[in-house]
PDB file of N, CA and C in Angstrom:
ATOM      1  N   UNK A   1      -5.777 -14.869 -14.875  1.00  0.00           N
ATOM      2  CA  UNK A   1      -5.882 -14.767 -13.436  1.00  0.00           C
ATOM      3  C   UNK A   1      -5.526 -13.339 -13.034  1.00  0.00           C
ATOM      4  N   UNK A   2      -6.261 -12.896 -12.115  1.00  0.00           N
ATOM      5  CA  UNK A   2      -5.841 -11.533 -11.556  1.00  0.00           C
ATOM      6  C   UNK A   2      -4.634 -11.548 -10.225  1.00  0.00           C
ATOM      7  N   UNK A   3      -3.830 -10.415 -10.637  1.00  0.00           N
ATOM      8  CA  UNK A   3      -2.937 -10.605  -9.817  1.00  0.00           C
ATOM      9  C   UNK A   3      -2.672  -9.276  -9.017  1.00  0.00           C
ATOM     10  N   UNK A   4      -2.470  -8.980  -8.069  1.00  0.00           N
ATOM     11  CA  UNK A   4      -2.071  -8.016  -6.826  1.00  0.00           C
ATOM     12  C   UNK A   4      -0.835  -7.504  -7.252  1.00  0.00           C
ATOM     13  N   UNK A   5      -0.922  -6.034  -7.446  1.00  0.00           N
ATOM     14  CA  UNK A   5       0.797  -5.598  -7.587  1.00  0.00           C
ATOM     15  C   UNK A   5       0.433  -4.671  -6.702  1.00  0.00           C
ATOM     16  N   UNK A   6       1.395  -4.265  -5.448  1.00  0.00           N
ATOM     17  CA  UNK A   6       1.500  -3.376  -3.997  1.00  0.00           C
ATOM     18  C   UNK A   6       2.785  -2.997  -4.324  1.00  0.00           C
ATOM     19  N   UNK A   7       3.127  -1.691  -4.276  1.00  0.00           N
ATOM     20  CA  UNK A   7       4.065  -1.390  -4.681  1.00  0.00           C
ATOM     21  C   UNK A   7       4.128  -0.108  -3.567  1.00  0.00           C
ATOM     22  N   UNK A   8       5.244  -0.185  -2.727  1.00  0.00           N
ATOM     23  CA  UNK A   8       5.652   1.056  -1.569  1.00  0.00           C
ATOM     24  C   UNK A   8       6.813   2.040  -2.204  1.00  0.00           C
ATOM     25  N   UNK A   9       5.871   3.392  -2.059  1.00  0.00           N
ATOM     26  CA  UNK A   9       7.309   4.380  -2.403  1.00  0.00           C
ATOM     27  C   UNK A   9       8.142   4.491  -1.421  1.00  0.00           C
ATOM     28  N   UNK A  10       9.603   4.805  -2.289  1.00  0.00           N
ATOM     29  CA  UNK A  10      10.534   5.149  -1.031  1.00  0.00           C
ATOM     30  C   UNK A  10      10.266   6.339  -0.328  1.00  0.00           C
ATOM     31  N   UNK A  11      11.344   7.003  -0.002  1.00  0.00           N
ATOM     32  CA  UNK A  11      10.946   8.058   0.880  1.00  0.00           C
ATOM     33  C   UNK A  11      11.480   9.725  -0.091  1.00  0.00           C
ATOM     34  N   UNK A  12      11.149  10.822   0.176  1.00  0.00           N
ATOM     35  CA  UNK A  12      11.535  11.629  -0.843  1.00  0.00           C
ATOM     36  C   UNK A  12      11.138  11.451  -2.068  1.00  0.00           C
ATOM     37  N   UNK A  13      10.080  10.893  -2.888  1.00  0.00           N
ATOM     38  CA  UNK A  13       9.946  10.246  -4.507  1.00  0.00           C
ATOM     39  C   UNK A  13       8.674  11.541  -4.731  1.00  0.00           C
ATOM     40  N   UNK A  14       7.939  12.185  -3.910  1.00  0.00           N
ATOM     41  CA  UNK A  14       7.386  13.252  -4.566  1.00  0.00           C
ATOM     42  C   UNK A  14       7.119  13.700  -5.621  1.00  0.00           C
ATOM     43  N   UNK A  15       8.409  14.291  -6.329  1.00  0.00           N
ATOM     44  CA  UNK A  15       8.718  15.003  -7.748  1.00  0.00           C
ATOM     45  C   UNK A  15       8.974  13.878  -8.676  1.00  0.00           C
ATOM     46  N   UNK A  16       9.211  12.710  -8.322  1.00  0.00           N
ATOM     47  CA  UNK A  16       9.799  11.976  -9.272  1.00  0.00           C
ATOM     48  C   UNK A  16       8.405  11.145  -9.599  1.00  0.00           C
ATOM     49  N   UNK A  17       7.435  10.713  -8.702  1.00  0.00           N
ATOM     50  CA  UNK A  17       6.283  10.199  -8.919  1.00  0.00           C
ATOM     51  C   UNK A  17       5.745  11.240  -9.800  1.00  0.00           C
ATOM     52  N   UNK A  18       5.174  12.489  -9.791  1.00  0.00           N
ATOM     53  CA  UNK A  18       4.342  13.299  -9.847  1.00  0.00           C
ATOM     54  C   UNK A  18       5.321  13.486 -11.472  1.00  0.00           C
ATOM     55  N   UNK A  19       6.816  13.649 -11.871  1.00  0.00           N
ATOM     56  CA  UNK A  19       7.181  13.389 -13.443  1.00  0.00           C
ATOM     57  C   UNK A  19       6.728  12.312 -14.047  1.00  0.00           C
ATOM     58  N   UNK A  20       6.411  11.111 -13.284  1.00  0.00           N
ATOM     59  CA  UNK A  20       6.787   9.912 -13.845  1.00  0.00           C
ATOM     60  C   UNK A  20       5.023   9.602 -14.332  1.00  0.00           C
ATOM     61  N   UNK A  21       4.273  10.161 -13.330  1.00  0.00           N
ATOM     62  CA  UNK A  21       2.769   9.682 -13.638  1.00  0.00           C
ATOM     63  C   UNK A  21       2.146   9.635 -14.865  1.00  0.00           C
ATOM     64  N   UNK A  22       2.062  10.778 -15.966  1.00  0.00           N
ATOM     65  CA  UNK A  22       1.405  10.622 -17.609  1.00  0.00           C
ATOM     66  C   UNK A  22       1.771   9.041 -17.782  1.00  0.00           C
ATOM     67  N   UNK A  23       2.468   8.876 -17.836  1.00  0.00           N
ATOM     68  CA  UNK A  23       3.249   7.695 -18.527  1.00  0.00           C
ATOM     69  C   UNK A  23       2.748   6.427 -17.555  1.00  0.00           C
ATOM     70  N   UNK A  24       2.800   6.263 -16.603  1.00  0.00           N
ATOM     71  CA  UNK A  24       2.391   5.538 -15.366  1.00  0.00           C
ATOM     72  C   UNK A  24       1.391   5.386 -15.819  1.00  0.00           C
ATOM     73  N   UNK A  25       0.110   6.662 -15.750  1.00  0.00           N
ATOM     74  CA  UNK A  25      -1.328   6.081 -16.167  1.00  0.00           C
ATOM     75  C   UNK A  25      -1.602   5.842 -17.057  1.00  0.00           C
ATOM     76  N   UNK A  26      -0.818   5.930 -18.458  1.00  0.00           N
ATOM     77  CA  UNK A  26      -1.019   5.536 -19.783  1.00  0.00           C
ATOM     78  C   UNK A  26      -0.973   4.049 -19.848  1.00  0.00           C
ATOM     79  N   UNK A  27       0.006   3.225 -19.205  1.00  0.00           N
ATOM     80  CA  UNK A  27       0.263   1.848 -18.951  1.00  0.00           C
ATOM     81  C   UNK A  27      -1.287   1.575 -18.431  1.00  0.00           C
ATOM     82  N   UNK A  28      -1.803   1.924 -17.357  1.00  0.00           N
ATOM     83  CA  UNK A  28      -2.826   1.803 -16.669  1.00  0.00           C
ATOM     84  C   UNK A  28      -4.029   1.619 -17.882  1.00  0.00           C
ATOM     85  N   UNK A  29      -4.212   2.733 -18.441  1.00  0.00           N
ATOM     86  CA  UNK A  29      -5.177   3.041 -18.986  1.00  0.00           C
ATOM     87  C   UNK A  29      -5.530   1.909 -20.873  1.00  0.00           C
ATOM     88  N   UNK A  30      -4.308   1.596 -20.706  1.00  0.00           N
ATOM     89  CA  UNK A  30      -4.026   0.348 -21.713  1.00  0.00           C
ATOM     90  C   UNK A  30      -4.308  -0.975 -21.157  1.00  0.00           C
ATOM     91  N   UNK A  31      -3.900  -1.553 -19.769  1.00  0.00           N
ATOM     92  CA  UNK A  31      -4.916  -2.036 -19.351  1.00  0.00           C
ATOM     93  C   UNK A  31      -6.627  -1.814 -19.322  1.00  0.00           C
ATOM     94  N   UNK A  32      -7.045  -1.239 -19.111  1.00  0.00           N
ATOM     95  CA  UNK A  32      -8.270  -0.762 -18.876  1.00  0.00           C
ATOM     96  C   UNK A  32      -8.899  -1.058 -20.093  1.00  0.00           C
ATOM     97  N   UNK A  33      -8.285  -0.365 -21.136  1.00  0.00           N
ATOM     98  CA  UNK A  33      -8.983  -0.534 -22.791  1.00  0.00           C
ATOM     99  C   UNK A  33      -9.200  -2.105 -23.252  1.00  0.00           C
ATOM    100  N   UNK A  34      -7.923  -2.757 -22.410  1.00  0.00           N
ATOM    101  CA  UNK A  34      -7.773  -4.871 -23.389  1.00  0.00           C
ATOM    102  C   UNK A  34      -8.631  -4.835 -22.375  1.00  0.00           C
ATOM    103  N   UNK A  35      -9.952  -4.586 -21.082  1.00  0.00           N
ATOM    104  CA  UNK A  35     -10.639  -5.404 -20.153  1.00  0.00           C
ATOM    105  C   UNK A  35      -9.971  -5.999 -19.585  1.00  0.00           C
ATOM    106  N   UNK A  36      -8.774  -5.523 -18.677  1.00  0.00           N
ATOM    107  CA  UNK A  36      -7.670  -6.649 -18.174  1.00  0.00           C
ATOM    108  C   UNK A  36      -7.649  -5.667 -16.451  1.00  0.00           C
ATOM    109  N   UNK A  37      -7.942  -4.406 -16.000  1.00  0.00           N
ATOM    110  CA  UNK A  37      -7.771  -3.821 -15.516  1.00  0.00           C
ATOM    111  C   UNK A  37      -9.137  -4.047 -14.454  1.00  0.00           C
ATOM    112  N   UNK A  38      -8.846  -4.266 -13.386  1.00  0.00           N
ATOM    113  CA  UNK A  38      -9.646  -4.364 -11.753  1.00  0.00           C
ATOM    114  C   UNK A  38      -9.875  -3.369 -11.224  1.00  0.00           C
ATOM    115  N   UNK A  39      -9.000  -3.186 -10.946  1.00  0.00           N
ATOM    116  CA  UNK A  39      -9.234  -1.582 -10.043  1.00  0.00           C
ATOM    117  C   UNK A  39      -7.559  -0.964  -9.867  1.00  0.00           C
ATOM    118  N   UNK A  40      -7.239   0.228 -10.225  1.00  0.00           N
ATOM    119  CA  UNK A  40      -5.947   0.570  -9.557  1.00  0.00           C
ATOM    120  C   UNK A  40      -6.047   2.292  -8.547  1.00  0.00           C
ATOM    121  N   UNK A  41      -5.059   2.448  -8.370  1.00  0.00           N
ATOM    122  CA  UNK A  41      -5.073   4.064  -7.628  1.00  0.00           C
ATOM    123  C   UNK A  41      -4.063   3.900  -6.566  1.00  0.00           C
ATOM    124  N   UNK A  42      -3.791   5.218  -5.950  1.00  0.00           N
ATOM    125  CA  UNK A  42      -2.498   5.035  -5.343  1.00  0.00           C
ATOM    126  C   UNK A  42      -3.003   4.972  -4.070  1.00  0.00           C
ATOM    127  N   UNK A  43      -2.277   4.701  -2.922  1.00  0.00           N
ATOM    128  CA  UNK A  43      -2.188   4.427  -1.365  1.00  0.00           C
ATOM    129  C   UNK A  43      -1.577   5.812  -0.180  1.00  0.00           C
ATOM    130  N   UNK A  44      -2.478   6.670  -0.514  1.00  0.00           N
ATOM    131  CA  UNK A  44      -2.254   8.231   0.609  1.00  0.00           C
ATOM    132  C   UNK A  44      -2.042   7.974   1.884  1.00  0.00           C
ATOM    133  N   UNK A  45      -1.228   8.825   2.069  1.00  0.00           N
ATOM    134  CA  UNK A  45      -1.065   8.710   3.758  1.00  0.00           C
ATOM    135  C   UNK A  45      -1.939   8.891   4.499  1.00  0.00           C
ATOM    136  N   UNK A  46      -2.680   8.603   5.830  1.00  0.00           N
ATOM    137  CA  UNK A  46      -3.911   8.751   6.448  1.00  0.00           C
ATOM    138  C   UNK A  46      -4.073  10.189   7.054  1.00  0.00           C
ATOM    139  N   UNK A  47      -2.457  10.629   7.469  1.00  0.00           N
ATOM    140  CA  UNK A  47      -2.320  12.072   7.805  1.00  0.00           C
ATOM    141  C   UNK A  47      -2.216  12.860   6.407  1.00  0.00           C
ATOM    142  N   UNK A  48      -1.989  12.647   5.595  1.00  0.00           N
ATOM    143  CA  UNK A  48      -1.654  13.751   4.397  1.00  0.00           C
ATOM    144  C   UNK A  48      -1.737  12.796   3.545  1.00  0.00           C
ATOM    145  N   UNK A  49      -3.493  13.184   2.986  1.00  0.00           N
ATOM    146  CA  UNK A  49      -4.177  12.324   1.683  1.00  0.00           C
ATOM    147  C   UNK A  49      -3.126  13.346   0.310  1.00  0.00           C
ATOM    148  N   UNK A  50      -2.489  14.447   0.270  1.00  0.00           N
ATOM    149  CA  UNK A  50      -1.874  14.640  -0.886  1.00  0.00           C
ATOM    150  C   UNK A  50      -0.305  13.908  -1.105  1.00  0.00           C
ATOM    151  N   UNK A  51       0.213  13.200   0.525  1.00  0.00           N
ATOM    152  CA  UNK A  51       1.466  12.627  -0.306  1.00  0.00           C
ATOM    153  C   UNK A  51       1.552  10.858  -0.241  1.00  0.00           C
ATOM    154  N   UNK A  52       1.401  10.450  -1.327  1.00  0.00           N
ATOM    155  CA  UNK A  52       1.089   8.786  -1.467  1.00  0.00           C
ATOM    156  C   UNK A  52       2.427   8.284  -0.938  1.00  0.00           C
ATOM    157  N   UNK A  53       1.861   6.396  -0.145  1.00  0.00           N
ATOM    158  CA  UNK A  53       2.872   5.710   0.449  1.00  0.00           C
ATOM    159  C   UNK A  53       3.339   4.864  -0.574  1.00  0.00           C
ATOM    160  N   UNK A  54       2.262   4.641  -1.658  1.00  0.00           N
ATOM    161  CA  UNK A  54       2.556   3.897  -2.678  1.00  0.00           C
ATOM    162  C   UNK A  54       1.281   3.566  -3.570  1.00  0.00           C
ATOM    163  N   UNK A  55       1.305   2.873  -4.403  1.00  0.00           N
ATOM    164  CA  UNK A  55       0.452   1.982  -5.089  1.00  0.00           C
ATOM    165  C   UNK A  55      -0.352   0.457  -5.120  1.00  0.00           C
ATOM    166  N   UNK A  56      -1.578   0.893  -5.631  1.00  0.00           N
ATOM    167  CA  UNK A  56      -1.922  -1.032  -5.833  1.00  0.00           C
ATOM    168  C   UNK A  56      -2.799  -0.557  -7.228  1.00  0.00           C
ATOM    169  N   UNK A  57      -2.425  -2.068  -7.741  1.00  0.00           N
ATOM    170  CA  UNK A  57      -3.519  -2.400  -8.912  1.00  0.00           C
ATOM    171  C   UNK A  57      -3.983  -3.797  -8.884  1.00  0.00           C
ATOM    172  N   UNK A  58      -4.921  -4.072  -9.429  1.00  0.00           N
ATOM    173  CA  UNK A  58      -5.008  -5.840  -9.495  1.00  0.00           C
ATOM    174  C   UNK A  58      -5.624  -6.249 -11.067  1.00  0.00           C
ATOM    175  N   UNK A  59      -4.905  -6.632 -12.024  1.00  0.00           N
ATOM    176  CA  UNK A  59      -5.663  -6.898 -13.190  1.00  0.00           C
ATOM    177  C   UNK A  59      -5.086  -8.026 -13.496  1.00  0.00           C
ATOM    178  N   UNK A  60      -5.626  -8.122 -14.427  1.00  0.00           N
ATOM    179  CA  UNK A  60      -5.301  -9.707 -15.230  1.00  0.00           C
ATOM    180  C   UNK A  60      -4.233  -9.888 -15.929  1.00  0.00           C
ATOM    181  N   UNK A  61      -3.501 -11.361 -15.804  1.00  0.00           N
ATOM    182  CA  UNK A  61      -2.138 -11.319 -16.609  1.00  0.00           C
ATOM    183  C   UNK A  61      -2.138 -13.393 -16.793  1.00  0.00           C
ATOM    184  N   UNK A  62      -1.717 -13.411 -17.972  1.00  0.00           N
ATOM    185  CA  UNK A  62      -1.410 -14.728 -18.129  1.00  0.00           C
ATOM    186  C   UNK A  62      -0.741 -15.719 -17.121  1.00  0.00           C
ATOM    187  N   UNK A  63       0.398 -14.466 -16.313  1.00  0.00           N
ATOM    188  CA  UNK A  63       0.897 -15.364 -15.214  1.00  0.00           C
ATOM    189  C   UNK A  63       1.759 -14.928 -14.579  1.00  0.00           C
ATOM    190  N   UNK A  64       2.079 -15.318 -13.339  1.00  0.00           N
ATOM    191  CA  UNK A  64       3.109 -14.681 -12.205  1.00  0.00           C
ATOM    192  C   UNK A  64       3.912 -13.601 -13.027  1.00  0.00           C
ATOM    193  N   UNK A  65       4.753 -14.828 -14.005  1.00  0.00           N
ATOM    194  CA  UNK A  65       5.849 -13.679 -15.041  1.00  0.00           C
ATOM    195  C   UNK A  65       5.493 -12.619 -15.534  1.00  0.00           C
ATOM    196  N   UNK A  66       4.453 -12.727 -16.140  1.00  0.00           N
ATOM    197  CA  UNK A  66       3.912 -11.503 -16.824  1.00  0.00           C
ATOM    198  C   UNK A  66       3.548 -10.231 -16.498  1.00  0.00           C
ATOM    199  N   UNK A  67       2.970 -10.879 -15.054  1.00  0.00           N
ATOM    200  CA  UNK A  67       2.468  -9.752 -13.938  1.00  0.00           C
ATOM    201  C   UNK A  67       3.626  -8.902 -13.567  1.00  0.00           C
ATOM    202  N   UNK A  68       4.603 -10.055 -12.957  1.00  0.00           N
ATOM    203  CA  UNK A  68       6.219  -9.461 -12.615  1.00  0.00           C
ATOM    204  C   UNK A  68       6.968  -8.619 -13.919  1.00  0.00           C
ATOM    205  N   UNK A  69       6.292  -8.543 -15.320  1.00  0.00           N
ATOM    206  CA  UNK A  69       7.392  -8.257 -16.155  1.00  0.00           C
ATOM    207  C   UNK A  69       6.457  -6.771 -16.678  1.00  0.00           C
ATOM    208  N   UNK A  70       5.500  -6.731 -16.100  1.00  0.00           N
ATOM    209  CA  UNK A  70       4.690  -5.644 -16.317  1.00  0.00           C
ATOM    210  C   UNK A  70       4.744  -4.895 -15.619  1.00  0.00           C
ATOM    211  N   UNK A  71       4.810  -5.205 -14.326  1.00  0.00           N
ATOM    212  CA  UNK A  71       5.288  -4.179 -12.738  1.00  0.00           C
ATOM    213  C   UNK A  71       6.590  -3.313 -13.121  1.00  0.00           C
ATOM    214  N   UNK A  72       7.472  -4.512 -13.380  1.00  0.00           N
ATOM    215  CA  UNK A  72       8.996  -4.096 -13.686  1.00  0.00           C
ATOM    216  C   UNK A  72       9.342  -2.956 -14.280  1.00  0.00           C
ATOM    217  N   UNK A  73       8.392  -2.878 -15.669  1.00  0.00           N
ATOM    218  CA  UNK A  73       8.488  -1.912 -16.857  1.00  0.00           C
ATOM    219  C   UNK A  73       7.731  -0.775 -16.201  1.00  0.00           C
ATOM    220  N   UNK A  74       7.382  -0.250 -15.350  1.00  0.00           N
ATOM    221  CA  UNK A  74       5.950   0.485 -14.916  1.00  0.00           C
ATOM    222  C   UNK A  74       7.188   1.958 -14.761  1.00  0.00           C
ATOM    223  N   UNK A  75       6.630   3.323 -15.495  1.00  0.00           N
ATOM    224  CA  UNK A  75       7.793   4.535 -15.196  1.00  0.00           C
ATOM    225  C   UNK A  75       7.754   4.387 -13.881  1.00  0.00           C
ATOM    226  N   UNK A  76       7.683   4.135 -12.977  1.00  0.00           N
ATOM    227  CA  UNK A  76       7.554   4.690 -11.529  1.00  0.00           C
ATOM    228  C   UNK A  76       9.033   3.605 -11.342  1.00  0.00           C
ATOM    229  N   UNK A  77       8.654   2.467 -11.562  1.00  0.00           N
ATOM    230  CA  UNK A  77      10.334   1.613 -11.421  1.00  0.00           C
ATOM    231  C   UNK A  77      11.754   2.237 -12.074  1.00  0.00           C
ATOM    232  N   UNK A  78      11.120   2.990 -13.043  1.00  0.00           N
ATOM    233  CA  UNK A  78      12.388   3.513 -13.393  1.00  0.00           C
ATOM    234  C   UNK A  78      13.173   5.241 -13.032  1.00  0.00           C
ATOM    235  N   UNK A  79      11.813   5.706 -12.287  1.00  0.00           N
ATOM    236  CA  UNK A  79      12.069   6.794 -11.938  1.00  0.00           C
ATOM    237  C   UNK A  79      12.457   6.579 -10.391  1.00  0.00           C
ATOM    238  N   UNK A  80      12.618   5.525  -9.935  1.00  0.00           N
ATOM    239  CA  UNK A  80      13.013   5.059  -8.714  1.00  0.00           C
ATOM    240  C   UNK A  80      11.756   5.423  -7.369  1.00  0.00           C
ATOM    241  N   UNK A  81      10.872   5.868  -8.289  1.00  0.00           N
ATOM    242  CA  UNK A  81       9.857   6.246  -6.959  1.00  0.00           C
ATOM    243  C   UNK A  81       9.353   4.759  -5.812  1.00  0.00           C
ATOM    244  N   UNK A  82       9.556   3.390  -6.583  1.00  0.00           N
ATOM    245  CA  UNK A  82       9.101   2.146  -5.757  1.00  0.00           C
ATOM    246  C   UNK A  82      10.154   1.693  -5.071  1.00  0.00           C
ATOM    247  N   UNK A  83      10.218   1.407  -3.666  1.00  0.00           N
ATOM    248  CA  UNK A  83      11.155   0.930  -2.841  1.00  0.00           C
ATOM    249  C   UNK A  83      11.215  -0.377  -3.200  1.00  0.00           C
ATOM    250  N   UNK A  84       9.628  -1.005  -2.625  1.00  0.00           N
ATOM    251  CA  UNK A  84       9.395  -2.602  -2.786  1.00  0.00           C
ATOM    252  C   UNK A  84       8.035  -2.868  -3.763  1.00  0.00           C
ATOM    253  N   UNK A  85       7.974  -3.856  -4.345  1.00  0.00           N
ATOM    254  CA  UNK A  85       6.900  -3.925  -4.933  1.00  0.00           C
ATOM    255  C   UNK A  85       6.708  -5.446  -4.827  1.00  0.00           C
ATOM    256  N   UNK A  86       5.351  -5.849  -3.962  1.00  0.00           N
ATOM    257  CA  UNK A  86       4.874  -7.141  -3.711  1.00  0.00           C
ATOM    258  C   UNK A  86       3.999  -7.708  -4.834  1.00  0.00           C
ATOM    259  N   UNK A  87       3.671  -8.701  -5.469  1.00  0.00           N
ATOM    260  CA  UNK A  87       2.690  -9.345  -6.755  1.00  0.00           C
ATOM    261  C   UNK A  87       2.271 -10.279  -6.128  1.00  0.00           C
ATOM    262  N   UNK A  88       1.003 -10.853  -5.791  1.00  0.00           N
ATOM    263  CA  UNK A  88       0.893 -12.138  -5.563  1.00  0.00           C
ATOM    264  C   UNK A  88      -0.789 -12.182  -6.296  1.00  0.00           C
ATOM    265  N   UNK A  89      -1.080 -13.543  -6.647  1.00  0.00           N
ATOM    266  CA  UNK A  89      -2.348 -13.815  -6.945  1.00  0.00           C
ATOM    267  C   UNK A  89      -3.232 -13.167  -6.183  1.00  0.00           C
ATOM    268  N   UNK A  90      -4.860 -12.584  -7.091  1.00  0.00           N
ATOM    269  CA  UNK A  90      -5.522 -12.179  -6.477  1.00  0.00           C
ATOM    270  C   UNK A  90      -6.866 -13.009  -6.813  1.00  0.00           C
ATOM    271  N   UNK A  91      -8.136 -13.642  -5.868  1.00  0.00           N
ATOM    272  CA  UNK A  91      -9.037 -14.038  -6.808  1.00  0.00           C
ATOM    273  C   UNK A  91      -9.900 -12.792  -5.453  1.00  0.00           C
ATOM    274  N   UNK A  92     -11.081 -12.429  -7.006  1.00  0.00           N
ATOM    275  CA  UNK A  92     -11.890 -11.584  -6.305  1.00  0.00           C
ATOM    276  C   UNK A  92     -13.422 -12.756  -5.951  1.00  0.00           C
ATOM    277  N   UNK A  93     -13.919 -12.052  -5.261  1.00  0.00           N
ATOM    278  CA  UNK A  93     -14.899 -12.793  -4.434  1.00  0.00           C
ATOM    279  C   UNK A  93     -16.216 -11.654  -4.542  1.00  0.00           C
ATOM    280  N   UNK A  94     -16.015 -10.496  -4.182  1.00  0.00           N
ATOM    281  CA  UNK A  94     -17.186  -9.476  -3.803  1.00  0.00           C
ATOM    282  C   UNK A  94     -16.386  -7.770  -4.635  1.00  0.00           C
ATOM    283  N   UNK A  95     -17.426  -7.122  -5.015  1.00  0.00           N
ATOM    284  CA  UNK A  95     -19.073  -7.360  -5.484  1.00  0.00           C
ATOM    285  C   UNK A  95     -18.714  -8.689  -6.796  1.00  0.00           C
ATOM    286  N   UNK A  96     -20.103  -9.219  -6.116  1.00  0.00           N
ATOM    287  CA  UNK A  96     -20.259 -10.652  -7.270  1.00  0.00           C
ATOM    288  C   UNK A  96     -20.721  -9.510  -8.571  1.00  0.00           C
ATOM    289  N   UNK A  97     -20.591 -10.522  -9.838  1.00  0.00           N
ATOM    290  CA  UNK A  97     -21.428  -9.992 -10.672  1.00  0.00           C
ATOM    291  C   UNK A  97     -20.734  -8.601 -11.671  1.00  0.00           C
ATOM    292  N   UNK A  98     -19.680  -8.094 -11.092  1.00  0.00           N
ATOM    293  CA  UNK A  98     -19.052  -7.664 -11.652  1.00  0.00           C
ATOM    294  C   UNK A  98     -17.313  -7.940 -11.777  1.00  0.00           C
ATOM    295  N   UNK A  99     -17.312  -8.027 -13.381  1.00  0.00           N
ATOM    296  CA  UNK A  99     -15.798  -8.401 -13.537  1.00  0.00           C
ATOM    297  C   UNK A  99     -14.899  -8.737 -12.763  1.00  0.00           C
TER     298      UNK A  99
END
């Protein structure tokens, strides 16, 4: 099942996102390789597309836990750049026909 991870940076996380990212998109990109990966990318401010409010991804995970235990581990949680990070089921609907 695909699941929704929304994840809001705190405030000030700038430098600490922008250390933490190689590693961030490597997780990403390991999704991507097992076919488990939907769509991800980060969430820019509408006034200033260079400083992000946060993140979303939506890929596939065996289950709530997994989703939650994959978010958890993500460098950005440990570099403190995520304030809150929401997970909830996602089912996609449109474009049909693709993954």
């Amino acid at each position: 099942m695909y699941y929704m991870i929304l994840a809001t940076d705190a405030d000030g996380v700038k430098e600490a996102r922008a250390a933490a990212r190689p590693a961030h998109l490597a997780r990403l990109q390991a999704l991507q390789d097992e076919g488990r990966l939907l769509i991800a990318g980060p969430t820019p401010f509408p006034e200033d597309e260079t400083t992000m409010s946060g993140s979303l991804v939506v890929a596939d995970f065996d289950s709530l836990d997994a989703a939650e235990a994959w978010a958890g581990a993500d460098p950005y949680v440990d570099a403190g750049v995520y304030e809150e990070v929401l997970i909830r089921p996602f089912k996609k609907v449109f474009p049909q026909g693709v993954a």
